[in-house]
PDB file of N, CA and C in Angstrom:
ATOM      1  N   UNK A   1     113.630  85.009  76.023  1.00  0.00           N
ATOM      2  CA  UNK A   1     113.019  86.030  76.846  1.00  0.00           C
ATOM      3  C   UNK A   1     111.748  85.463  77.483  1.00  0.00           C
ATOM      4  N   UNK A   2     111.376  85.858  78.860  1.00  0.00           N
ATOM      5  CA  UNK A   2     110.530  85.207  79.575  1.00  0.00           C
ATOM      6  C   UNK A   2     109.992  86.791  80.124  1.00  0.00           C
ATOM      7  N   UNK A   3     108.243  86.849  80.323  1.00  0.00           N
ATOM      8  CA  UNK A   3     107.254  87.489  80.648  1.00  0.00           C
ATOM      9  C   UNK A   3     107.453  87.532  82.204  1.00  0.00           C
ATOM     10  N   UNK A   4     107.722  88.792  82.546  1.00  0.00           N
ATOM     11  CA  UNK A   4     107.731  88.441  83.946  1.00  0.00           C
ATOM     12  C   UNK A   4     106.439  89.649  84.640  1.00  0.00           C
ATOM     13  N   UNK A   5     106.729  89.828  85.651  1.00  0.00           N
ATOM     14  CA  UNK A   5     105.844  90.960  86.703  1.00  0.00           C
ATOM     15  C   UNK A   5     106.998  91.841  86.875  1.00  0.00           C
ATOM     16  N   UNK A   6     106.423  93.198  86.065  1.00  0.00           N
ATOM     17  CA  UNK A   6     107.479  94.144  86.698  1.00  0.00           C
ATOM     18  C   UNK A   6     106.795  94.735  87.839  1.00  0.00           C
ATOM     19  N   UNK A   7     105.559  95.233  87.902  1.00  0.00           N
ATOM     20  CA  UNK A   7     104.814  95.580  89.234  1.00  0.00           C
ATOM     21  C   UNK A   7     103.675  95.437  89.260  1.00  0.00           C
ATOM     22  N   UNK A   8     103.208  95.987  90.648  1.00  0.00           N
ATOM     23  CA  UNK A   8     101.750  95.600  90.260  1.00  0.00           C
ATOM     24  C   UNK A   8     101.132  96.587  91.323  1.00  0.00           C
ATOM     25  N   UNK A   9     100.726  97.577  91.296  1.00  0.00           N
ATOM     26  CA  UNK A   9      99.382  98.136  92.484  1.00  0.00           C
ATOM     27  C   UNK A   9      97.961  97.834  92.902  1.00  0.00           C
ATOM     28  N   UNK A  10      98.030  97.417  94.162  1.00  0.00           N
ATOM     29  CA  UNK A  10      97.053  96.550  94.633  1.00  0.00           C
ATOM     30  C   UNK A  10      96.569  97.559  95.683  1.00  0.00           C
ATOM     31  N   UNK A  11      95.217  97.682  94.878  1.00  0.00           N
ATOM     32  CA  UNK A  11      93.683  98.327  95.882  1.00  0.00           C
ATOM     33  C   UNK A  11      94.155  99.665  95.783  1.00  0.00           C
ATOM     34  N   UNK A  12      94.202 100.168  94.116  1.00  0.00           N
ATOM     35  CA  UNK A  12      93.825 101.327  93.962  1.00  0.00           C
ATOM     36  C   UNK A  12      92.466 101.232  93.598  1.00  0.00           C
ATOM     37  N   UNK A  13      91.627 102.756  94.180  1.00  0.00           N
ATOM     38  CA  UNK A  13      90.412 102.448  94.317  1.00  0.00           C
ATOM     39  C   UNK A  13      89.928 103.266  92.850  1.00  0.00           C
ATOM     40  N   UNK A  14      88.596 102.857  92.123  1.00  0.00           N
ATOM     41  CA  UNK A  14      88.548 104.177  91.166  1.00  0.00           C
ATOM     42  C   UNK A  14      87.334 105.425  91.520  1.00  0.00           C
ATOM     43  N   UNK A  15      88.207 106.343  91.090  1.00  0.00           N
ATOM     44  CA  UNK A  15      87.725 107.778  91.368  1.00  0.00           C
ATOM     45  C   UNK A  15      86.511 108.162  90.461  1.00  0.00           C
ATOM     46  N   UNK A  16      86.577 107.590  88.990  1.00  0.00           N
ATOM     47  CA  UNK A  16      85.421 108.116  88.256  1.00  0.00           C
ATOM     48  C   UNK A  16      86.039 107.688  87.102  1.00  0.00           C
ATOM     49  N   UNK A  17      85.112 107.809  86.177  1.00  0.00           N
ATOM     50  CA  UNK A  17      84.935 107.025  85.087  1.00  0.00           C
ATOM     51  C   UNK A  17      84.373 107.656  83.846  1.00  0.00           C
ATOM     52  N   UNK A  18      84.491 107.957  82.500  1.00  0.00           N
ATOM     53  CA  UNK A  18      84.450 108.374  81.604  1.00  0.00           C
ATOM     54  C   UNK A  18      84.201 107.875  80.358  1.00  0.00           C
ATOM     55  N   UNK A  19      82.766 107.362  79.528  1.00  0.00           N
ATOM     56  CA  UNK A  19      82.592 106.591  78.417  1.00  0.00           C
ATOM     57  C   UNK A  19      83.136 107.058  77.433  1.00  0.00           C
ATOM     58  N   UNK A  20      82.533 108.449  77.362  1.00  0.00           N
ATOM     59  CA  UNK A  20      83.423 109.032  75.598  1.00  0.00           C
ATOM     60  C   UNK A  20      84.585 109.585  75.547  1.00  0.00           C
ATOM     61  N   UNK A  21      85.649 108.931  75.860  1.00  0.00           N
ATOM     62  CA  UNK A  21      86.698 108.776  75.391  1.00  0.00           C
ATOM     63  C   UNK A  21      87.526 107.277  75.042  1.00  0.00           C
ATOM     64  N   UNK A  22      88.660 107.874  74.208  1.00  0.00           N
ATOM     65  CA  UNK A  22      89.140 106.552  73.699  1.00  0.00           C
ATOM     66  C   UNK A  22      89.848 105.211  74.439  1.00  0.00           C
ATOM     67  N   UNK A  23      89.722 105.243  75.468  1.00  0.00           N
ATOM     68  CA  UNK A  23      90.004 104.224  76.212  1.00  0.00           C
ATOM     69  C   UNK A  23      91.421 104.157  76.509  1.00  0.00           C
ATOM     70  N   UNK A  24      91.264 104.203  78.500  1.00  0.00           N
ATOM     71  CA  UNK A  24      92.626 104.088  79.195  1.00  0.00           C
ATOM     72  C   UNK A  24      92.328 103.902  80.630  1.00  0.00           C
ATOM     73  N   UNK A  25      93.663 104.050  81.255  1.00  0.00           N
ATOM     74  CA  UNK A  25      93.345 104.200  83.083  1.00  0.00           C
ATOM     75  C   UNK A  25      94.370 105.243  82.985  1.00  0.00           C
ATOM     76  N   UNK A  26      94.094 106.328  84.158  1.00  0.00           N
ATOM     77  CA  UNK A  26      94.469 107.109  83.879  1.00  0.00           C
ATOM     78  C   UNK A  26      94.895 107.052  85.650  1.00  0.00           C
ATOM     79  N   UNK A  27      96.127 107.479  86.427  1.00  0.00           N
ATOM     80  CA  UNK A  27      96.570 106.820  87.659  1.00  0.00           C
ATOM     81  C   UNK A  27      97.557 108.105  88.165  1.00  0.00           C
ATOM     82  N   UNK A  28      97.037 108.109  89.121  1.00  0.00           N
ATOM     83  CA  UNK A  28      98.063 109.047  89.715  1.00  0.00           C
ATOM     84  C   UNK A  28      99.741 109.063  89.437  1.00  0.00           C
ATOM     85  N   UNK A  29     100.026 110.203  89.339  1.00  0.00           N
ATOM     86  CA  UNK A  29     101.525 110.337  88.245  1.00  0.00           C
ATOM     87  C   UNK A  29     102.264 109.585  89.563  1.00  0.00           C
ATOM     88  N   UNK A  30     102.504 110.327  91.161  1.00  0.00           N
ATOM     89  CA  UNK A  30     103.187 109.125  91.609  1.00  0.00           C
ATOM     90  C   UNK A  30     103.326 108.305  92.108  1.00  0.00           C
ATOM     91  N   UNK A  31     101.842 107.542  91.938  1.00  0.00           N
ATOM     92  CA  UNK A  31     102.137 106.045  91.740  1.00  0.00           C
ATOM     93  C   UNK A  31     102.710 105.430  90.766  1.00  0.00           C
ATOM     94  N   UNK A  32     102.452 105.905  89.536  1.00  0.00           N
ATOM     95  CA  UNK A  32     102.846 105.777  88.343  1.00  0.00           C
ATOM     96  C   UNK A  32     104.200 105.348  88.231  1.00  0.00           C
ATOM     97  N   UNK A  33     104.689 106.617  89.141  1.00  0.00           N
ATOM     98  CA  UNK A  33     106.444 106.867  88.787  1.00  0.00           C
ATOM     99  C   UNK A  33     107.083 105.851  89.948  1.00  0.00           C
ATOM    100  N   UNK A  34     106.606 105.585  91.032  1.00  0.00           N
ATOM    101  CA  UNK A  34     106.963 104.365  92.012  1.00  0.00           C
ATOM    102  C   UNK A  34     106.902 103.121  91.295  1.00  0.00           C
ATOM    103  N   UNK A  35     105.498 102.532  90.659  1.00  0.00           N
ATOM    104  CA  UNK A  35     105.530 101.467  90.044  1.00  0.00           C
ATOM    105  C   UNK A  35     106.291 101.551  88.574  1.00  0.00           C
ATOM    106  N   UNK A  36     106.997 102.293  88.137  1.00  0.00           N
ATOM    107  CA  UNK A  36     107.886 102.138  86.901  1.00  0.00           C
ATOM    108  C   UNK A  36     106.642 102.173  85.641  1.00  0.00           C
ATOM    109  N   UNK A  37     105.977 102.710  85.669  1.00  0.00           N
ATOM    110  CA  UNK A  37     104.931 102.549  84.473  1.00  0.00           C
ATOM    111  C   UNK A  37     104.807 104.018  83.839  1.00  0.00           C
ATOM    112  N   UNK A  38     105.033 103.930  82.445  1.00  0.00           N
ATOM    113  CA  UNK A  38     105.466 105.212  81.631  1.00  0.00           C
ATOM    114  C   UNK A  38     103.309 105.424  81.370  1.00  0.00           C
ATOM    115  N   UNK A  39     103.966 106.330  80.661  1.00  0.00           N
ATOM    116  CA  UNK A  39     102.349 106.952  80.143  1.00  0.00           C
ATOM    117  C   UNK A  39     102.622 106.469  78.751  1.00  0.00           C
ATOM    118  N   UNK A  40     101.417 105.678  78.313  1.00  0.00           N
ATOM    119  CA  UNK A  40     101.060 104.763  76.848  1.00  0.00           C
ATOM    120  C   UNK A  40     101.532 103.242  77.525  1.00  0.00           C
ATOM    121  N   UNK A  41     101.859 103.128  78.272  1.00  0.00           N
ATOM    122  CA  UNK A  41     102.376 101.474  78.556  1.00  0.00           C
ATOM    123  C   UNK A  41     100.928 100.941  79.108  1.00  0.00           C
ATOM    124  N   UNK A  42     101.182  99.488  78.472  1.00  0.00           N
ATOM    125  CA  UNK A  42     100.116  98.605  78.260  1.00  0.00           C
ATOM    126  C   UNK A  42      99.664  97.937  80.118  1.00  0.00           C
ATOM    127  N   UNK A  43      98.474  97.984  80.407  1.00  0.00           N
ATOM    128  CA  UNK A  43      98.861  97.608  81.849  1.00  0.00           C
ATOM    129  C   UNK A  43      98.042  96.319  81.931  1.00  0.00           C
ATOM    130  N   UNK A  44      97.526  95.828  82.914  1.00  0.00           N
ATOM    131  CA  UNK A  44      96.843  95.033  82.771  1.00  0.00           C
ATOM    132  C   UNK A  44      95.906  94.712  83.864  1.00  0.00           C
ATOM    133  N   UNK A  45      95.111  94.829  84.167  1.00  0.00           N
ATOM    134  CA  UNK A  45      93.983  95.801  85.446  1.00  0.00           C
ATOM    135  C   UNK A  45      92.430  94.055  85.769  1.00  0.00           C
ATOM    136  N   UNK A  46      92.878  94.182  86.800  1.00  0.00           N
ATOM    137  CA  UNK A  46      91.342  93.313  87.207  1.00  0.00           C
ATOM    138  C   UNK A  46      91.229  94.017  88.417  1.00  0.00           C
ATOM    139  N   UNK A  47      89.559  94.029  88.280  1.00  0.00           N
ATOM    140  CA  UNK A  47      88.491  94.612  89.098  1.00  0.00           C
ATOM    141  C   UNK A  47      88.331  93.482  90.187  1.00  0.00           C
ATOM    142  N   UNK A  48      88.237  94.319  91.480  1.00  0.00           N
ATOM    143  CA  UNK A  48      88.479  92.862  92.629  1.00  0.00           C
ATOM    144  C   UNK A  48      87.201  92.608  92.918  1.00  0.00           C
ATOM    145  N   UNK A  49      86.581  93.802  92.498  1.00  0.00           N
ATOM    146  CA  UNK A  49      84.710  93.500  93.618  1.00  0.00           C
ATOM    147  C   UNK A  49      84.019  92.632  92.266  1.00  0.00           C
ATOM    148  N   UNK A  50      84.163  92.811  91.199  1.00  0.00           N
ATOM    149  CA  UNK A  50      83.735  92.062  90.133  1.00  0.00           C
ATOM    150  C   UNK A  50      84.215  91.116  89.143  1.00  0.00           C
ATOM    151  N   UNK A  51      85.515  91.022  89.454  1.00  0.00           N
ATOM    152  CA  UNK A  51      86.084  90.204  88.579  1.00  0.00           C
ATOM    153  C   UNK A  51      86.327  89.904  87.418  1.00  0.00           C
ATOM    154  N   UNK A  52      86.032  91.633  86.827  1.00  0.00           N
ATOM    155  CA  UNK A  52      86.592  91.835  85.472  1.00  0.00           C
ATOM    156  C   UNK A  52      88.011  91.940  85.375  1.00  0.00           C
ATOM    157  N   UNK A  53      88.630  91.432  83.968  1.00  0.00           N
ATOM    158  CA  UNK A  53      90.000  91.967  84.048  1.00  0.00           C
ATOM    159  C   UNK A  53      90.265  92.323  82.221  1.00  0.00           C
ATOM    160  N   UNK A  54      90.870  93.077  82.406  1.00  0.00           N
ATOM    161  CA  UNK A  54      91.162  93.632  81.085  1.00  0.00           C
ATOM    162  C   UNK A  54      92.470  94.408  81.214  1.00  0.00           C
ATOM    163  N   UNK A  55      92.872  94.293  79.363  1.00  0.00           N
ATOM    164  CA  UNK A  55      94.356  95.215  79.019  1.00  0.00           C
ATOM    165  C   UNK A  55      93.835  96.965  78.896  1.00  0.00           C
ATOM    166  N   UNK A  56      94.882  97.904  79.069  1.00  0.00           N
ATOM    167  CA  UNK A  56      94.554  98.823  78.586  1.00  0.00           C
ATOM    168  C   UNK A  56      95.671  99.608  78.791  1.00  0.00           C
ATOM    169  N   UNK A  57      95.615 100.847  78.229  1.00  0.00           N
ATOM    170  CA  UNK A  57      97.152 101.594  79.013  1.00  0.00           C
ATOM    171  C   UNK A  57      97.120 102.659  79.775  1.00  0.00           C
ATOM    172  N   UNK A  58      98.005 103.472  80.485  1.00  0.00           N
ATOM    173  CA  UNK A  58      97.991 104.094  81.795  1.00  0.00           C
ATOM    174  C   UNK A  58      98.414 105.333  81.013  1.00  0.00           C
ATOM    175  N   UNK A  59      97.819 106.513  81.580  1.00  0.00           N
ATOM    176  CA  UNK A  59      98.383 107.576  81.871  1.00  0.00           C
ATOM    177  C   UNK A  59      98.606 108.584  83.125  1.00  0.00           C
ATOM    178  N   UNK A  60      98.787 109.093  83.225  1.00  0.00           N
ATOM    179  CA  UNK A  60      99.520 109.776  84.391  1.00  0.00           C
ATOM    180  C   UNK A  60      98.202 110.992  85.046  1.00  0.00           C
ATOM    181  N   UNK A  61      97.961 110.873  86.162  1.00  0.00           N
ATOM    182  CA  UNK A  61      96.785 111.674  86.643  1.00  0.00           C
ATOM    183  C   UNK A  61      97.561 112.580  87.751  1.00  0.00           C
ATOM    184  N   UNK A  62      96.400 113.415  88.257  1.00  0.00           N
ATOM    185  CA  UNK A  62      96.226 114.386  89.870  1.00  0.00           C
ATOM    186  C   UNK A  62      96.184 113.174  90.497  1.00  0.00           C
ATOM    187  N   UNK A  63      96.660 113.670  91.762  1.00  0.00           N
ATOM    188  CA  UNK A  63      96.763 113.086  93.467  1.00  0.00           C
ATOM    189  C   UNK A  63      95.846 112.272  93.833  1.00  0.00           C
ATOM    190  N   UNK A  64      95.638 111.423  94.017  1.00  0.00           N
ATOM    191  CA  UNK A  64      94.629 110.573  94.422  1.00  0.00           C
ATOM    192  C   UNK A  64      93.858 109.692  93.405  1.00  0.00           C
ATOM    193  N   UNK A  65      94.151 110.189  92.107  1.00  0.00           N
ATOM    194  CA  UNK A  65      93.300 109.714  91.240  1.00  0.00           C
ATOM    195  C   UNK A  65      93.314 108.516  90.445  1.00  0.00           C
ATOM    196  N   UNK A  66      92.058 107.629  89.938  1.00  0.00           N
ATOM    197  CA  UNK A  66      91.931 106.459  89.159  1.00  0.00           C
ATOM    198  C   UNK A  66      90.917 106.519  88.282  1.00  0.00           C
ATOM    199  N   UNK A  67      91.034 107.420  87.492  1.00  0.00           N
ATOM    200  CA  UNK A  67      90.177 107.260  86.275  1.00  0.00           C
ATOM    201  C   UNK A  67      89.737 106.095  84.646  1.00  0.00           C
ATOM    202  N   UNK A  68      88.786 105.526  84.632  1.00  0.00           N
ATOM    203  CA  UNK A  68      88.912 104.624  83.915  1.00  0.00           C
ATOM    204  C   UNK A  68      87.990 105.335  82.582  1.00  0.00           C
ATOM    205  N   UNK A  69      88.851 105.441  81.099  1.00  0.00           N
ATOM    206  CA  UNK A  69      87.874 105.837  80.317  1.00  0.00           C
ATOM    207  C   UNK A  69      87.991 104.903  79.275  1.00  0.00           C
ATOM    208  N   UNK A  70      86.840 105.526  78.508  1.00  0.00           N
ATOM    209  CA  UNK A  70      86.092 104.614  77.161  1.00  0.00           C
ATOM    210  C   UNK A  70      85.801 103.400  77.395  1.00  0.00           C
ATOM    211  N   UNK A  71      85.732 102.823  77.092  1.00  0.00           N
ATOM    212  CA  UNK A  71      85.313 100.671  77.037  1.00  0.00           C
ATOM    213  C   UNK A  71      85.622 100.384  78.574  1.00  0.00           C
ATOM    214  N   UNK A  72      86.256 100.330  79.125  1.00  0.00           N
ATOM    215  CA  UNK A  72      87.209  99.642  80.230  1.00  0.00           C
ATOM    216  C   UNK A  72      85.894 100.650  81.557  1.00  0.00           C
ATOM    217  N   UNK A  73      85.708 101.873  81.092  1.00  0.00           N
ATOM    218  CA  UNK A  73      84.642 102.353  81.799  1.00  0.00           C
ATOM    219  C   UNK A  73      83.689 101.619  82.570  1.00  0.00           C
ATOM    220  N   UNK A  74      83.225 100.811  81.326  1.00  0.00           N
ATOM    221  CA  UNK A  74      81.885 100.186  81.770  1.00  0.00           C
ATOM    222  C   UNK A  74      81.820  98.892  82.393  1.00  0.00           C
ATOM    223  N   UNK A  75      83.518  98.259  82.880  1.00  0.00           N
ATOM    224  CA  UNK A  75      83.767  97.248  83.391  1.00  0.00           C
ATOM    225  C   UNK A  75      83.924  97.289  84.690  1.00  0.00           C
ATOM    226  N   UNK A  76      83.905  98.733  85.352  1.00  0.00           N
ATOM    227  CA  UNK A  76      84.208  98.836  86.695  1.00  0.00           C
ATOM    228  C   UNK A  76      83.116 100.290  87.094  1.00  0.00           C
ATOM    229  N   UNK A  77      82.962 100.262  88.188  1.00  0.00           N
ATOM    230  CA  UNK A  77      82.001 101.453  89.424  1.00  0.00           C
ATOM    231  C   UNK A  77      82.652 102.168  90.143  1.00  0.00           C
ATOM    232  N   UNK A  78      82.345 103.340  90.267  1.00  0.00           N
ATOM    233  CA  UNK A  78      83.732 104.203  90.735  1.00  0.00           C
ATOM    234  C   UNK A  78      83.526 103.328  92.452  1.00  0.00           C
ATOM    235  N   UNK A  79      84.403 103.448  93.045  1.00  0.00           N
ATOM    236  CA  UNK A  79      84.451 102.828  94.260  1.00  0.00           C
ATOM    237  C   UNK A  79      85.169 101.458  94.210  1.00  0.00           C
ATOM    238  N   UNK A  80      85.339 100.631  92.812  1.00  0.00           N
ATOM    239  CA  UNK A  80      85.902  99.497  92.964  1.00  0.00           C
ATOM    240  C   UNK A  80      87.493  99.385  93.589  1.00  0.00           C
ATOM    241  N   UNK A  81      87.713  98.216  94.174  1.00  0.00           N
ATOM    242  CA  UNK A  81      89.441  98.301  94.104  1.00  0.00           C
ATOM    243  C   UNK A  81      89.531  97.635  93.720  1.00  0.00           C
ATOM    244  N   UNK A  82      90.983  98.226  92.768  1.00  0.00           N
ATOM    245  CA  UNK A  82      91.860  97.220  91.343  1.00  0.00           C
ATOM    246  C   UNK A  82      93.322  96.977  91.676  1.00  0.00           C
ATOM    247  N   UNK A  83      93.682  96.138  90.951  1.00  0.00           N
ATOM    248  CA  UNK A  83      95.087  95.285  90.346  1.00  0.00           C
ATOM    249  C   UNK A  83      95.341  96.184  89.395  1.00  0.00           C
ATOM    250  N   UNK A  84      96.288  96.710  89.489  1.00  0.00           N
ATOM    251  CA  UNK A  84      97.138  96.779  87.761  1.00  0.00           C
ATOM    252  C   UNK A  84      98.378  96.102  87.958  1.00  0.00           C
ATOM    253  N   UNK A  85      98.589  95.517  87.160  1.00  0.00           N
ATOM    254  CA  UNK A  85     100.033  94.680  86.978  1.00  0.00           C
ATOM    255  C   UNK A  85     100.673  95.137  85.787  1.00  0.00           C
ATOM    256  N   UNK A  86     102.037  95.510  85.367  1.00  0.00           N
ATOM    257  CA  UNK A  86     102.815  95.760  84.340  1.00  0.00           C
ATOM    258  C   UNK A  86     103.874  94.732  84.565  1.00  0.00           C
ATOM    259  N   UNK A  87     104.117  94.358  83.152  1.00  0.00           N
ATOM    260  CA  UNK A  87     105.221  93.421  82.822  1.00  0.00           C
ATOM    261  C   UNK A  87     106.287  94.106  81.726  1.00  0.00           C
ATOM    262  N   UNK A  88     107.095  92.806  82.312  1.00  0.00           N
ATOM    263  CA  UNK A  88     108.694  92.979  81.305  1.00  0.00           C
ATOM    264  C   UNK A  88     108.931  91.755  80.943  1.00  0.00           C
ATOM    265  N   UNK A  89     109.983  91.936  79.437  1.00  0.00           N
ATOM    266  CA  UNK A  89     110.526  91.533  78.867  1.00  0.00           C
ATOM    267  C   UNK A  89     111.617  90.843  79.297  1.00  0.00           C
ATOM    268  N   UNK A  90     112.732  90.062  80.134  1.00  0.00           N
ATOM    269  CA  UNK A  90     114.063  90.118  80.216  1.00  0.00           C
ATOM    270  C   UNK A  90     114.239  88.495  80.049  1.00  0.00           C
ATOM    271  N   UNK A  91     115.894  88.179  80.212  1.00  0.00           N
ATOM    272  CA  UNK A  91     116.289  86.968  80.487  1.00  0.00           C
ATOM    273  C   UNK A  91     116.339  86.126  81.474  1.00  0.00           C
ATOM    274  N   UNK A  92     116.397  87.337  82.647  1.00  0.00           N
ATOM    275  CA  UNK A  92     115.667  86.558  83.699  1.00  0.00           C
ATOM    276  C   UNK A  92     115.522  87.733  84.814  1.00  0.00           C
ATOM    277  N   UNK A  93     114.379  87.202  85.780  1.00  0.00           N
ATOM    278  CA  UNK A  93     113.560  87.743  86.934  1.00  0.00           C
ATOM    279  C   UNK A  93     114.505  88.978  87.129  1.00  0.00           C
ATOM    280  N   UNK A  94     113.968  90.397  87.453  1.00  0.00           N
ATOM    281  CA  UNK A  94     114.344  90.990  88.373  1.00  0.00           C
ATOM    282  C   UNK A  94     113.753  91.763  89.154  1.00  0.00           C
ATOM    283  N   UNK A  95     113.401  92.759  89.930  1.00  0.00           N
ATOM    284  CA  UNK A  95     113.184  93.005  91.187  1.00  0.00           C
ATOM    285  C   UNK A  95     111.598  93.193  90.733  1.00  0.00           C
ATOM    286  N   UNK A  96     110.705  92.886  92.027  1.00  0.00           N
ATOM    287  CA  UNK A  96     109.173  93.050  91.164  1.00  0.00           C
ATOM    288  C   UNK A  96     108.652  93.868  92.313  1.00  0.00           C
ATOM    289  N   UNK A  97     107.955  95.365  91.974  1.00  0.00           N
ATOM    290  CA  UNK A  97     107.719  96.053  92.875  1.00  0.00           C
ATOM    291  C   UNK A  97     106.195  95.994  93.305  1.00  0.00           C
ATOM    292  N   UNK A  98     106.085  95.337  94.531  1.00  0.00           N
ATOM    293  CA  UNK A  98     104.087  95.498  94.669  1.00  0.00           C
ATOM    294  C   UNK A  98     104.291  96.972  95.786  1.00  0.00           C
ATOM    295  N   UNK A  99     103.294  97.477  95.379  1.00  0.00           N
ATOM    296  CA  UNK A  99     102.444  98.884  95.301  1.00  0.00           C
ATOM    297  C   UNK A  99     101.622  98.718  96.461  1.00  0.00           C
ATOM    298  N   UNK A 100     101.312  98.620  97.727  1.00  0.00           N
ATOM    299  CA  UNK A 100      99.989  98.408  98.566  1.00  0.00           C
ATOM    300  C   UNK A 100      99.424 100.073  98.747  1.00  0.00           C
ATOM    301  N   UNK A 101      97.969  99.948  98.217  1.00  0.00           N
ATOM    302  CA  UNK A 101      97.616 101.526  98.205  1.00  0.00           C
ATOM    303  C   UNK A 101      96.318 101.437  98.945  1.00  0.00           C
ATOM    304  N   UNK A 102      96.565 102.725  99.781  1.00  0.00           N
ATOM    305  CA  UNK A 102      95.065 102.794 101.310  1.00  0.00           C
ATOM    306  C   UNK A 102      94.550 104.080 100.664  1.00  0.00           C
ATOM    307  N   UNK A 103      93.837 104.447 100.227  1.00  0.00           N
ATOM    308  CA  UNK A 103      92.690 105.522 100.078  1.00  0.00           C
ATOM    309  C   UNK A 103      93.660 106.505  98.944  1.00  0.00           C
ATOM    310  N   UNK A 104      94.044 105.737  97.877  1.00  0.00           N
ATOM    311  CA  UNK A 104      94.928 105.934  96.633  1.00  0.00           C
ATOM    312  C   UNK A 104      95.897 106.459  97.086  1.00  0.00           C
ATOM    313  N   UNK A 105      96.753 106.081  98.040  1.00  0.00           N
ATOM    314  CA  UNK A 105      98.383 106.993  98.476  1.00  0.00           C
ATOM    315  C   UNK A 105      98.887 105.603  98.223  1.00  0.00           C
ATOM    316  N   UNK A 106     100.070 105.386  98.347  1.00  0.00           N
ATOM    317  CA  UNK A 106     101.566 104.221  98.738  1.00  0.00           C
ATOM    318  C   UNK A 106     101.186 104.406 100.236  1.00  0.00           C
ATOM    319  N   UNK A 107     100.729 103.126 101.004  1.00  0.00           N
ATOM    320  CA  UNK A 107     101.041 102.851 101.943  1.00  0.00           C
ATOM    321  C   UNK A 107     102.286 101.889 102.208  1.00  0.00           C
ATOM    322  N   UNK A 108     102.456 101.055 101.321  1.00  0.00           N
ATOM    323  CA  UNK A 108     103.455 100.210 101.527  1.00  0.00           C
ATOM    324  C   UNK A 108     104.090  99.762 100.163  1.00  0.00           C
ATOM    325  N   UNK A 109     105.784  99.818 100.133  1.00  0.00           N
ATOM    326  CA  UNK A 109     106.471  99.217  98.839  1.00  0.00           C
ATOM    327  C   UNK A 109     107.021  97.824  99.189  1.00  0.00           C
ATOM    328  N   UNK A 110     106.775  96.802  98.359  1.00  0.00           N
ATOM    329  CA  UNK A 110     107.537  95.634  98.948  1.00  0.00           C
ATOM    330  C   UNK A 110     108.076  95.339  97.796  1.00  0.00           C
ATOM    331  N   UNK A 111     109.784  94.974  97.394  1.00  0.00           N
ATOM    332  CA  UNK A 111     110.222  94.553  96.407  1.00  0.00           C
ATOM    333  C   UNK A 111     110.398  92.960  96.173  1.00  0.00           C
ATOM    334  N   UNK A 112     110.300  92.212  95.245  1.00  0.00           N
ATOM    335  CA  UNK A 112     110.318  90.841  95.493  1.00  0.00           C
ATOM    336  C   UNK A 112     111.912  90.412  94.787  1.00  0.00           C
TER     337      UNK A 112
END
């Protein structure tokens, strides 16, 4: 079994941010459901204006939204745009969906 890219959304922006809680990203449900990413799945997120990157997992938000809470909070400013990338497990490559997002909607799906 080989690590691949199952997707990835590029230049979601974040909406706001939350220290006391237990730590997640929390993403609009359908982007969520376009990029194949369940709620509790592990994602894997770098900050583009700063160049943090960190694991954490996704849950499912309102329309527009990118909430980052607990720890992962304090790695990003609401206004940043992020990467999340989710991966799979398989034997080999299959379809890898990038996400292009303009003012947190799907502007563009490209499958690889």
């Amino acid at each position: 079994m080989k690590k691949y890219l199952k997707s990835k959304i590029h230049g979601i922006k974040v909406t706001a941010k939350k220290i006391d809680y237990e730590g997640s990203i929390v993403i609009d449900n359908k982007i969520m459901d376009e990029a194949e990413i369940e709620p509790y799945e592990i994602v894997y997120v770098v900050d583009v204006c700063n160049g943090e990157r960190f694991e954490t997992y996704a849950l499912p938000g309102e329309e527009g939204e990118c909430t980052l809470l607990g720890g992962a909070a304090r790695r990003v400013e609401i206004g940043d745009k992020l990467l999340v990338f989710s991966y799979i497990y398989a034997e080999k490559k299959e379809k890898t969906k990038i996400l292009i997002i303009e003012d947190n909607k799907i502007k563009e799906i490209k499958c690889l």
